[in-house]
PDB file of N, CA and C in Angstrom:
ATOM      1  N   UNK A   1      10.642  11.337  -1.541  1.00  0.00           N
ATOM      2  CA  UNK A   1      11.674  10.385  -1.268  1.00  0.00           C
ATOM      3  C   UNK A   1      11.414   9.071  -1.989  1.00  0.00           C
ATOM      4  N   UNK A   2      10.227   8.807  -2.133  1.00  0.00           N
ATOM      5  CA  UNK A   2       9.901   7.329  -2.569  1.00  0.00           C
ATOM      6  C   UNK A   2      10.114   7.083  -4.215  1.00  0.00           C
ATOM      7  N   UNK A   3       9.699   8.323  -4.464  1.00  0.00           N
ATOM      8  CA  UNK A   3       9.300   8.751  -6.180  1.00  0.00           C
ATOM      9  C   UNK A   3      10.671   8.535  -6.675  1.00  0.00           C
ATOM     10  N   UNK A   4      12.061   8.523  -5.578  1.00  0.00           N
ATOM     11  CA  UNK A   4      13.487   8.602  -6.627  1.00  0.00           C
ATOM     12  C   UNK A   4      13.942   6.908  -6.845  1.00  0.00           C
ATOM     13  N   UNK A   5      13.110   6.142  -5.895  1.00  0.00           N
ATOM     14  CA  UNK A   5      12.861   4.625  -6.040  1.00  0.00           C
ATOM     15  C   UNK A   5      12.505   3.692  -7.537  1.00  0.00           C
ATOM     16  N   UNK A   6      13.702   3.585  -8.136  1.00  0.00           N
ATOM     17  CA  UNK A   6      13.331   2.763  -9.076  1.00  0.00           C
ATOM     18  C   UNK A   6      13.134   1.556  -9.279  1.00  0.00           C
ATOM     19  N   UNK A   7      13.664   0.837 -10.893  1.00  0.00           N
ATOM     20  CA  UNK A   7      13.403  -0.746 -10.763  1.00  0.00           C
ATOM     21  C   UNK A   7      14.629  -1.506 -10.211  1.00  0.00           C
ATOM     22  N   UNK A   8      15.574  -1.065  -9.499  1.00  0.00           N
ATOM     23  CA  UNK A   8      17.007  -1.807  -9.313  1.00  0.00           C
ATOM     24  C   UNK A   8      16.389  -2.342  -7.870  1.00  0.00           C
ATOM     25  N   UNK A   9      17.385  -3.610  -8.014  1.00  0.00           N
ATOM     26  CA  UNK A   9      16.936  -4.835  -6.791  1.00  0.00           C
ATOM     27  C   UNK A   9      17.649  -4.501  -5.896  1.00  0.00           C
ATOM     28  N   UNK A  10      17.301  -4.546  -4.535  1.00  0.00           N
ATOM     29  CA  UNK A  10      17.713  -4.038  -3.227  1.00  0.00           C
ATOM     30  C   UNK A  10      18.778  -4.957  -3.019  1.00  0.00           C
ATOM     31  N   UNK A  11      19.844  -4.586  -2.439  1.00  0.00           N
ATOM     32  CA  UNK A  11      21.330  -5.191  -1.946  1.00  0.00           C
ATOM     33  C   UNK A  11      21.036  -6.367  -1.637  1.00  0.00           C
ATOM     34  N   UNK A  12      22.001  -7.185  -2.594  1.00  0.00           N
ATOM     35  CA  UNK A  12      21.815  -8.928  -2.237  1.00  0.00           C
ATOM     36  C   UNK A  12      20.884  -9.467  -2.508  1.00  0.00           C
ATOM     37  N   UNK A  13      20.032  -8.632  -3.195  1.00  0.00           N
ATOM     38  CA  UNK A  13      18.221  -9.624  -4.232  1.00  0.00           C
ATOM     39  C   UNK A  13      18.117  -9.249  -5.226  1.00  0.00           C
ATOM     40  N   UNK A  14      17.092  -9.800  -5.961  1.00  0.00           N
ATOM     41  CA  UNK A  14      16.796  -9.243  -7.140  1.00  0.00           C
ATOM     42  C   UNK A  14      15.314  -8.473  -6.628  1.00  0.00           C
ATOM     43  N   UNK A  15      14.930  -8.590  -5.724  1.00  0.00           N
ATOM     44  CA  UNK A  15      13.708  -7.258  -5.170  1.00  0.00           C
ATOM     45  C   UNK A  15      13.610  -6.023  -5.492  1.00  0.00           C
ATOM     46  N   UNK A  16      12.535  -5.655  -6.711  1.00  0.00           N
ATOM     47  CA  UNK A  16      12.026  -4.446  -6.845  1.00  0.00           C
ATOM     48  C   UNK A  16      12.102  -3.756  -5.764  1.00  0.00           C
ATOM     49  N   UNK A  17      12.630  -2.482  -6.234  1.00  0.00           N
ATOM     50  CA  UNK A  17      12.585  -1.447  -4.876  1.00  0.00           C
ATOM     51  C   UNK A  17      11.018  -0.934  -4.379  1.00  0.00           C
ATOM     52  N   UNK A  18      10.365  -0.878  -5.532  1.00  0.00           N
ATOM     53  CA  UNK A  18       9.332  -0.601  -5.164  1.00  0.00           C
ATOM     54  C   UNK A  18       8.174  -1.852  -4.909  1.00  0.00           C
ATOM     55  N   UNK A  19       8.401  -2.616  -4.993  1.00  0.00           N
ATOM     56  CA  UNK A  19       7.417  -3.678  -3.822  1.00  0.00           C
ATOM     57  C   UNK A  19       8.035  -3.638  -2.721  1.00  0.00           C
ATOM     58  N   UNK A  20       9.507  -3.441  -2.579  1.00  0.00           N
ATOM     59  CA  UNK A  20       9.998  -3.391  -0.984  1.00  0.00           C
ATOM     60  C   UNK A  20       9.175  -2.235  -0.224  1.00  0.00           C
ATOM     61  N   UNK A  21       8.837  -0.876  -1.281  1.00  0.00           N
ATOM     62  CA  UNK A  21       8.530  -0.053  -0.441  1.00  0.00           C
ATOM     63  C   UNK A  21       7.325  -0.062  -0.056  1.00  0.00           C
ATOM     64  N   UNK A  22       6.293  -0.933  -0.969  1.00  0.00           N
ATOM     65  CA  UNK A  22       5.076  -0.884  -0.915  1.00  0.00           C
ATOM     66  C   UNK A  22       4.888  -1.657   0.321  1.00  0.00           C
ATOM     67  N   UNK A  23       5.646  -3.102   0.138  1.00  0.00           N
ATOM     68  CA  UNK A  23       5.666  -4.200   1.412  1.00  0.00           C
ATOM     69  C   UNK A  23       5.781  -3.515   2.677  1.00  0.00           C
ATOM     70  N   UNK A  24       6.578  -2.134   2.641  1.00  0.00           N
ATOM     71  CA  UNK A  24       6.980  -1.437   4.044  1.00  0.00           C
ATOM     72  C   UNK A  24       5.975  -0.876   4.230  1.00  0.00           C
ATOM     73  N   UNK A  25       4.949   0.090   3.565  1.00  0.00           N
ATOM     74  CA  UNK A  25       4.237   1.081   4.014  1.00  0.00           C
ATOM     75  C   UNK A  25       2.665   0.327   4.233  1.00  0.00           C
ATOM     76  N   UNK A  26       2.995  -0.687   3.310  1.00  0.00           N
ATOM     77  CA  UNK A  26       1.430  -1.778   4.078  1.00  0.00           C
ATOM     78  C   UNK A  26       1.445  -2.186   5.381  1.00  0.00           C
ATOM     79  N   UNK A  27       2.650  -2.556   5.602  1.00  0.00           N
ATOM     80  CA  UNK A  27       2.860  -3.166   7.075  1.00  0.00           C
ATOM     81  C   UNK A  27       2.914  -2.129   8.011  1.00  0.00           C
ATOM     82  N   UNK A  28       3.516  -0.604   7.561  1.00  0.00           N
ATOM     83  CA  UNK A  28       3.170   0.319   8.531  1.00  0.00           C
ATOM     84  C   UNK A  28       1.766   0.765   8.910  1.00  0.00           C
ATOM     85  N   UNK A  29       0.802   1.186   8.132  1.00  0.00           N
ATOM     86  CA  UNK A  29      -0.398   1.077   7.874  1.00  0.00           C
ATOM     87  C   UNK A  29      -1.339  -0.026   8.642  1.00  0.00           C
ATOM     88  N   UNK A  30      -0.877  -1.409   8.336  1.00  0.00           N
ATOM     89  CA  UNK A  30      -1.902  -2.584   8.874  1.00  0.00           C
ATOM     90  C   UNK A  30      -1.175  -2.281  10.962  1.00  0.00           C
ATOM     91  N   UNK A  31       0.093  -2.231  10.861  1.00  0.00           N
ATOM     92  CA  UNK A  31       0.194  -1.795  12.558  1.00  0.00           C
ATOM     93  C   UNK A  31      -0.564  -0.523  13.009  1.00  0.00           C
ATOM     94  N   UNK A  32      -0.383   0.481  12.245  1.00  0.00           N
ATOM     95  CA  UNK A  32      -1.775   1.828  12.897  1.00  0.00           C
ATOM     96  C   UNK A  32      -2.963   1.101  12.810  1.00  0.00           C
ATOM     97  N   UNK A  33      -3.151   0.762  11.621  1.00  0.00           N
ATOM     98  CA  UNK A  33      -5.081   0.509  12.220  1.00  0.00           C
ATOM     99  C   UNK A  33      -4.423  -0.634  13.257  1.00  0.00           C
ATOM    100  N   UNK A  34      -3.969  -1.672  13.315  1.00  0.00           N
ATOM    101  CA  UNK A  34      -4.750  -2.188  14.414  1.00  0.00           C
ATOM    102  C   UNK A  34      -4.417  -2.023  15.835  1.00  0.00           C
ATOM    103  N   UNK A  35      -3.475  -0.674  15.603  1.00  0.00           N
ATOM    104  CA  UNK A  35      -3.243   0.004  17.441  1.00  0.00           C
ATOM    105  C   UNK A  35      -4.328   0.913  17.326  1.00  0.00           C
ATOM    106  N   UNK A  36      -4.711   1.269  16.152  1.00  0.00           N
ATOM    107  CA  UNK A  36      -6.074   2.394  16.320  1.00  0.00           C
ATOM    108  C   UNK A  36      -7.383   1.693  17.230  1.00  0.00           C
ATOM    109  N   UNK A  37      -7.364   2.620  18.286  1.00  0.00           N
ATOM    110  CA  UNK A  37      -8.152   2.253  19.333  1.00  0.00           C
ATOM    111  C   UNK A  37      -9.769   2.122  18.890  1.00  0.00           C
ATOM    112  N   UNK A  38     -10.438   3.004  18.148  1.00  0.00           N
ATOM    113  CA  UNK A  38     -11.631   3.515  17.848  1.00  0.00           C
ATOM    114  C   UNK A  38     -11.963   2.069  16.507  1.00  0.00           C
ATOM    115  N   UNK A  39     -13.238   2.027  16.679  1.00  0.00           N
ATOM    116  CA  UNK A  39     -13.894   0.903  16.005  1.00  0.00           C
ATOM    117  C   UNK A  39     -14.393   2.084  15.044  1.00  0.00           C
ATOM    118  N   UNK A  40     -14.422   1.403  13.574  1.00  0.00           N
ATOM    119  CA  UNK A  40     -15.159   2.275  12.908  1.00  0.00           C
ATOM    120  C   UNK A  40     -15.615   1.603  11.571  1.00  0.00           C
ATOM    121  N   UNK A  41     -17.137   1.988  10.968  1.00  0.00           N
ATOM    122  CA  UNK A  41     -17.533   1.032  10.231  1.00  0.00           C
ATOM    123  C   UNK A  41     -17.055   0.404   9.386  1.00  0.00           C
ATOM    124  N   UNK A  42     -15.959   0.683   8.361  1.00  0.00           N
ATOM    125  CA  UNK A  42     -15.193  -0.401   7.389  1.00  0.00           C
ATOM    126  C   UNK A  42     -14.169  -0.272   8.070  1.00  0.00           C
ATOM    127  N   UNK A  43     -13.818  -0.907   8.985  1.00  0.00           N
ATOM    128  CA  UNK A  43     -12.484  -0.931   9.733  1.00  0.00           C
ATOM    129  C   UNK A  43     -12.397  -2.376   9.039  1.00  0.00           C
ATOM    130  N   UNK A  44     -12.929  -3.285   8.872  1.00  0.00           N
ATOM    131  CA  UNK A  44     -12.607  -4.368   8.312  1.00  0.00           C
ATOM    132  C   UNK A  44     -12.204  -4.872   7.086  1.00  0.00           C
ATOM    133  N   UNK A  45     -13.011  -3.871   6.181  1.00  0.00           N
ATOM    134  CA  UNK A  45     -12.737  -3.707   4.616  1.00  0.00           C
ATOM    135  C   UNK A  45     -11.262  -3.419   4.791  1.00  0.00           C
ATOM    136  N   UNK A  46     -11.112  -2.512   5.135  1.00  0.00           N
ATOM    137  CA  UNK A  46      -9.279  -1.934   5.215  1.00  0.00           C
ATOM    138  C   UNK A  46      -8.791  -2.802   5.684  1.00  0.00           C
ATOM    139  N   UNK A  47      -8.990  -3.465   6.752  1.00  0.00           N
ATOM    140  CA  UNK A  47      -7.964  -4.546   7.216  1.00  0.00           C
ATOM    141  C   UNK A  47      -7.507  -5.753   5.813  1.00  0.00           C
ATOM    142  N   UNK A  48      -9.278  -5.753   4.939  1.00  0.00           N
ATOM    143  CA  UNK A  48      -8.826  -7.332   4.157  1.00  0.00           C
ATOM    144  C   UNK A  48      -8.363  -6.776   3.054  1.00  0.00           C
ATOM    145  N   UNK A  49      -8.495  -5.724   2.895  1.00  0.00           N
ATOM    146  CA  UNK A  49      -7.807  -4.824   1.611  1.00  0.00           C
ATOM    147  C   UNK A  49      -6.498  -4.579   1.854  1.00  0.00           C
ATOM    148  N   UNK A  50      -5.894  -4.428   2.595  1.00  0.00           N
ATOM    149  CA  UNK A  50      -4.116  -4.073   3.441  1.00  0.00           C
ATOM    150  C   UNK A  50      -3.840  -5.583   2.992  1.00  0.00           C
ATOM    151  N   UNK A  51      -4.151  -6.678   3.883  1.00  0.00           N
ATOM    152  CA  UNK A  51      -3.844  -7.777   3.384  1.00  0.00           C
ATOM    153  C   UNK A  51      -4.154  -8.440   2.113  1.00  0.00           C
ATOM    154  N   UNK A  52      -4.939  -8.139   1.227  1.00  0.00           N
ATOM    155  CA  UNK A  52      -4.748  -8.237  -0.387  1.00  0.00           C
ATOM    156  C   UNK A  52      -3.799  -7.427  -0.705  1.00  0.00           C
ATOM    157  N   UNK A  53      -2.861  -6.567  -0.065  1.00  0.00           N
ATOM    158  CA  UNK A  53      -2.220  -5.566  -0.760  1.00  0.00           C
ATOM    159  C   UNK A  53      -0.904  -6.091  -0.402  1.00  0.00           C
ATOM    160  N   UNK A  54      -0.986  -6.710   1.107  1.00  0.00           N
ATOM    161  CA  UNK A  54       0.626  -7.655   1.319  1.00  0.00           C
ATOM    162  C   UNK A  54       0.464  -8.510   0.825  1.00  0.00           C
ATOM    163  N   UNK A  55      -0.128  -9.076   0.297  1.00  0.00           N
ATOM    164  CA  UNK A  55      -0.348 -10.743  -0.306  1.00  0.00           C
ATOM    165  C   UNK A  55       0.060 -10.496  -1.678  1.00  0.00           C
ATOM    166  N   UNK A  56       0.025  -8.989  -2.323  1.00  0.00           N
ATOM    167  CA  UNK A  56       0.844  -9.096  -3.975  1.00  0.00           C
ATOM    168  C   UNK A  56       1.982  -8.686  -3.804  1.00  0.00           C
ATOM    169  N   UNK A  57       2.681  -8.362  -2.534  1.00  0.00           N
ATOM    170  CA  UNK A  57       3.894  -7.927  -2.595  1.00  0.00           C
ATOM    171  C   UNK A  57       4.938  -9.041  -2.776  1.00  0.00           C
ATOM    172  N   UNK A  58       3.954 -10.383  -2.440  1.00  0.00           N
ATOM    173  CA  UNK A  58       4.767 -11.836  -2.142  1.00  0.00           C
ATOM    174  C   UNK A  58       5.305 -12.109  -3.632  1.00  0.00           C
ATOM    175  N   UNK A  59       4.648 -11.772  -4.186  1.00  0.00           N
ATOM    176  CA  UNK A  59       4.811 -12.647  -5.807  1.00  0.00           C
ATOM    177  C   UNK A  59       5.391 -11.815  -7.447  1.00  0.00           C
ATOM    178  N   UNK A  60       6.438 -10.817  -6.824  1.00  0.00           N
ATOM    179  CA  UNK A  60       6.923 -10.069  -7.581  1.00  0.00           C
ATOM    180  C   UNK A  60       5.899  -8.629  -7.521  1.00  0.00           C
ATOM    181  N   UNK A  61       5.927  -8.139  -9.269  1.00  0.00           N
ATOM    182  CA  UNK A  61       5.585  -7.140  -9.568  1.00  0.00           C
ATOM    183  C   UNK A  61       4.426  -6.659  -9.501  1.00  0.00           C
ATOM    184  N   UNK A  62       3.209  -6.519  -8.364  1.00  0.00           N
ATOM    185  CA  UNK A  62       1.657  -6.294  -8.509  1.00  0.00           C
ATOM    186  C   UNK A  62       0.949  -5.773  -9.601  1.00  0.00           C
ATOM    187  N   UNK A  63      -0.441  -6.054 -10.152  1.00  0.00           N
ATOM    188  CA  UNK A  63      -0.758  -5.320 -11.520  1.00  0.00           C
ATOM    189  C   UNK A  63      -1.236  -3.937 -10.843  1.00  0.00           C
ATOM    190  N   UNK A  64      -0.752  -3.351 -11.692  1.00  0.00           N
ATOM    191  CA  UNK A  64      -1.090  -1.652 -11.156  1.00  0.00           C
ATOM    192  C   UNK A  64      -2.486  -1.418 -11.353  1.00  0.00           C
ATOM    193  N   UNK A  65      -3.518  -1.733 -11.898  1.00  0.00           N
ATOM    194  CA  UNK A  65      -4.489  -1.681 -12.063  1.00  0.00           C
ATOM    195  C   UNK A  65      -5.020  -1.608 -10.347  1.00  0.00           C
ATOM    196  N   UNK A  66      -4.453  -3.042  -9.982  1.00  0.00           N
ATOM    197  CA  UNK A  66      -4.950  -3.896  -8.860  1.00  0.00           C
ATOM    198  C   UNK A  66      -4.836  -2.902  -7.867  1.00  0.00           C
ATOM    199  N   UNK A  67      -3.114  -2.646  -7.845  1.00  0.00           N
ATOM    200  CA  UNK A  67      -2.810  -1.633  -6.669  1.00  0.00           C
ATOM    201  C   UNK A  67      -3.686  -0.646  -6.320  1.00  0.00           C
ATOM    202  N   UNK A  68      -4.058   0.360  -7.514  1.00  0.00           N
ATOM    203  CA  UNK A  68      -5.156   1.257  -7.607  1.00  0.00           C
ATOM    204  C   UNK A  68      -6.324   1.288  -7.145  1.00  0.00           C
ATOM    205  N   UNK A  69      -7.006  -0.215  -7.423  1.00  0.00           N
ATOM    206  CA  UNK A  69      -8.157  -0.620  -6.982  1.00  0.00           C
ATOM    207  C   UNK A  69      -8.066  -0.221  -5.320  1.00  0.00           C
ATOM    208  N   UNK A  70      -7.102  -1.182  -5.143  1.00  0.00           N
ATOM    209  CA  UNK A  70      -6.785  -1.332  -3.505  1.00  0.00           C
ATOM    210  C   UNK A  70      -6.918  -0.382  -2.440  1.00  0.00           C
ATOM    211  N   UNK A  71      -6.008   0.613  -3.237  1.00  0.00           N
ATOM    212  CA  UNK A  71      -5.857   2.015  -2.299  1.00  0.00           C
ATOM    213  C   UNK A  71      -7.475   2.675  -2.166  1.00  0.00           C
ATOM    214  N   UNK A  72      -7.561   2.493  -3.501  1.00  0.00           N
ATOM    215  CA  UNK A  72      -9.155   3.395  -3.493  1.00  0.00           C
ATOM    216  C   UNK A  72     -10.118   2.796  -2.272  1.00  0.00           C
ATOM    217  N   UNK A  73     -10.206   1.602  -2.250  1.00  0.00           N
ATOM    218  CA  UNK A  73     -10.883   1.305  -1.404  1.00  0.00           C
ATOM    219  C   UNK A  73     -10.502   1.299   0.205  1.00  0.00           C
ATOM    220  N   UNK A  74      -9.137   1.263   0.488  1.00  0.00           N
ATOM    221  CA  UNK A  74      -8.276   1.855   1.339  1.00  0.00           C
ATOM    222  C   UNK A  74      -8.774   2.577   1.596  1.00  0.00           C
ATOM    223  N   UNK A  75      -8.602   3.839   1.173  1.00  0.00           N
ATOM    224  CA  UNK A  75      -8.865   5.258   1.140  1.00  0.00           C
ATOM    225  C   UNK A  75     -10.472   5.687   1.439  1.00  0.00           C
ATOM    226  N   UNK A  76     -11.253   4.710   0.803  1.00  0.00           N
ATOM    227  CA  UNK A  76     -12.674   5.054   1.435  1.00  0.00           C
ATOM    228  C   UNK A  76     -12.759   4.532   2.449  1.00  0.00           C
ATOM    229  N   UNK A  77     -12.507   3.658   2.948  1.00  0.00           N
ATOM    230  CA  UNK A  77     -12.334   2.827   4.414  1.00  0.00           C
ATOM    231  C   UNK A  77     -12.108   3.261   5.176  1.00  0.00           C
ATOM    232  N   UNK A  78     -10.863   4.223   5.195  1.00  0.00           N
ATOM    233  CA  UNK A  78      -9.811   4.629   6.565  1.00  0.00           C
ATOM    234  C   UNK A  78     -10.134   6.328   6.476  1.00  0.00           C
ATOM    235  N   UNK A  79     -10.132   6.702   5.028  1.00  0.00           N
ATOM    236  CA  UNK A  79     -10.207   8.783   4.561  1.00  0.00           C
ATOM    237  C   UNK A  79     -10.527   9.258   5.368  1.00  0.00           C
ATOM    238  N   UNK A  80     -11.299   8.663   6.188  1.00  0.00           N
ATOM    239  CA  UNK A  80     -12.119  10.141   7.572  1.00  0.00           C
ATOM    240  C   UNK A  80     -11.377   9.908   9.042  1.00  0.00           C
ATOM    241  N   UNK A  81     -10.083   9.355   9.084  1.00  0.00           N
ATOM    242  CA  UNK A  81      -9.387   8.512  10.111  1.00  0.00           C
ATOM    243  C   UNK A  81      -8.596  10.120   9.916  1.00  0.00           C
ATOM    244  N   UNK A  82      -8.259  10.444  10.550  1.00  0.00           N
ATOM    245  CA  UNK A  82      -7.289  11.620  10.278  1.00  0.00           C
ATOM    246  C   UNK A  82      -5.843  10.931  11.015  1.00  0.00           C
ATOM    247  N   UNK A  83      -6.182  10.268  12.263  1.00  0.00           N
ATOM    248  CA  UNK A  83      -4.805   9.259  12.152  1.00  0.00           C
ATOM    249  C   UNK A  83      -4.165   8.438  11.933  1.00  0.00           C
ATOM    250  N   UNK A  84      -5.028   7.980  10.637  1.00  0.00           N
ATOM    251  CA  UNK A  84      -4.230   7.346   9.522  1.00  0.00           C
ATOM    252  C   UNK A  84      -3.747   7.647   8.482  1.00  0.00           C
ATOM    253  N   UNK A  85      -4.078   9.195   8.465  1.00  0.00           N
ATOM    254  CA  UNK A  85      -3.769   9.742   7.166  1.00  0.00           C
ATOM    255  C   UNK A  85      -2.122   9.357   6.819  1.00  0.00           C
ATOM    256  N   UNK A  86      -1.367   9.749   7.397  1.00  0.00           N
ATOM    257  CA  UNK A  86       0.060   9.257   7.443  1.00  0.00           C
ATOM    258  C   UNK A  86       0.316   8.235   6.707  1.00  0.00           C
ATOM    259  N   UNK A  87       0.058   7.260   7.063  1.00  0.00           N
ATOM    260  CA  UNK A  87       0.450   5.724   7.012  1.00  0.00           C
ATOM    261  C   UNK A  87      -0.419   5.848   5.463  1.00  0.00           C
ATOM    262  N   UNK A  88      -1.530   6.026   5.709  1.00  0.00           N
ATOM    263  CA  UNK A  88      -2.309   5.791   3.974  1.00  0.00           C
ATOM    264  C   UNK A  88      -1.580   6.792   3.124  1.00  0.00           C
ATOM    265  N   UNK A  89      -0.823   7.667   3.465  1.00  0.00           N
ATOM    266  CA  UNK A  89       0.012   8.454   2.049  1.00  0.00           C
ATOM    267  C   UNK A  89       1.137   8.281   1.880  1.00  0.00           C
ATOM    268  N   UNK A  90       1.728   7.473   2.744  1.00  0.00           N
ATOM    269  CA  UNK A  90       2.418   6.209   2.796  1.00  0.00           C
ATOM    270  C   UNK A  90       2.645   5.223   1.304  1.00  0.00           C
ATOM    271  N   UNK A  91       1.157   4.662   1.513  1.00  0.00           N
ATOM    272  CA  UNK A  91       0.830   3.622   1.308  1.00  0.00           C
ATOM    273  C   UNK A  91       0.629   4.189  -0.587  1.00  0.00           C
ATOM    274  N   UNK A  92      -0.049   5.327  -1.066  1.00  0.00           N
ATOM    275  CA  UNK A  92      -0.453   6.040  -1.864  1.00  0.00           C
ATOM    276  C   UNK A  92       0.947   6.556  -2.762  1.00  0.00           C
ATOM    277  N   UNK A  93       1.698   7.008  -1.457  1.00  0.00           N
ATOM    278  CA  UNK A  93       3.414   7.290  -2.779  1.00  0.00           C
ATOM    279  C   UNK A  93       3.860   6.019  -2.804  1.00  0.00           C
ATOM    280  N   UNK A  94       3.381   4.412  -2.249  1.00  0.00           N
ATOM    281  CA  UNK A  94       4.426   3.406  -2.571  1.00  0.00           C
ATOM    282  C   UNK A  94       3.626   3.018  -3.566  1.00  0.00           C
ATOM    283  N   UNK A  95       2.298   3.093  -4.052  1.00  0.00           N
ATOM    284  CA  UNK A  95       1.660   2.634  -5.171  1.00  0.00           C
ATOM    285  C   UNK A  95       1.787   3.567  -6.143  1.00  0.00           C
ATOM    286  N   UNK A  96       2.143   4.584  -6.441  1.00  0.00           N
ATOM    287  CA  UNK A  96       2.323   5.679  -7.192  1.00  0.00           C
ATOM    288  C   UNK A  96       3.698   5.250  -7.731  1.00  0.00           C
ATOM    289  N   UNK A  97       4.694   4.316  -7.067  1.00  0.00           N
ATOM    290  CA  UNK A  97       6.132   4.164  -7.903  1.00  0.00           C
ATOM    291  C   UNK A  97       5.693   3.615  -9.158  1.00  0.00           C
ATOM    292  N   UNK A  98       5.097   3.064  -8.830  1.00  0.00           N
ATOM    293  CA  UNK A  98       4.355   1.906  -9.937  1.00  0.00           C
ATOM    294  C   UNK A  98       4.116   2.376 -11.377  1.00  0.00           C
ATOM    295  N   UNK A  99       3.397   3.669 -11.350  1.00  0.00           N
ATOM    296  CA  UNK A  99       3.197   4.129 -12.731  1.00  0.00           C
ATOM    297  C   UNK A  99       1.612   4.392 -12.533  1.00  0.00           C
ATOM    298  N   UNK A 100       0.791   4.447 -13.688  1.00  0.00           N
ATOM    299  CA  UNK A 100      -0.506   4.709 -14.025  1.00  0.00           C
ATOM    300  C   UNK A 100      -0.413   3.660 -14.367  1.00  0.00           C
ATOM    301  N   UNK A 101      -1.997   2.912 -14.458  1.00  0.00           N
ATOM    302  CA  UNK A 101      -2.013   1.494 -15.565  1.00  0.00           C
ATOM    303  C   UNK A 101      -2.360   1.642 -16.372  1.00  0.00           C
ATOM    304  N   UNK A 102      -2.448   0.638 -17.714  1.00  0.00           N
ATOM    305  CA  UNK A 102      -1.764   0.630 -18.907  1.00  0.00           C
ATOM    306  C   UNK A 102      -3.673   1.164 -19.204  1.00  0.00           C
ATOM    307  N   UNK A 103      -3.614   2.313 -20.728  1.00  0.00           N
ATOM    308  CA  UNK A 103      -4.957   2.616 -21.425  1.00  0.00           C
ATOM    309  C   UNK A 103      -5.604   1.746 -21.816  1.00  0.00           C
ATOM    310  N   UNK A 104      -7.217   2.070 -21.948  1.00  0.00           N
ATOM    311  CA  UNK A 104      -7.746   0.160 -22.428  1.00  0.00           C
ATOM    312  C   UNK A 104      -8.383   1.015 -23.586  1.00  0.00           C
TER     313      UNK A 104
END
């Protein structure tokens, strides 16, 4: 569903569709972990990594590089959460609109 999300600005903005979607699935994500009851050792990394990840949604187009970074570390943070898996593949098809980043 996310993948048919292109670059056209959402009704009445000029807002990338895909930072809207990314902006959505971070914020879904940062509400599971923090109803997730269970403490677990990088529960915090993920928290400041979610919020580096809403904090580029503020300012237009995020560098995809960055996004990448993000998730990865996301993903090692939360990966063994099985009830977050959701919300983090979520989070994984809204950074995936994005593209690959550019070859160095």
């Amino acid at each position: 569903m996310l993948r048919s999300l292109g670059r056209r600005p959402v009704s009445g903005s000029d807002e990338d569709l895909r930072v809207a979607a990314l902006r959505t699935a971070v914020s879904r994500l940062r509400r599971e972990l923090a109803a997730h009851p269970a403490e677990f050792p990088d529960r915090g990394i993920a928290e400041d990594e979610l919020a580096a990840l809403a904090a580029m949604t503020v300012d237009g187009t995020p560098e995809v590089s960055r996004l990448r970074r993000s998730l990865l570390v996301i993903a090692g943070a939360i990966g063994s959460v099985s009830a977050l898996s959701g919300g983090l593949s979520k989070v994984r098809d809204a950074v995936d609109l994005f593209g690959e980043p550019p070859r160095r």
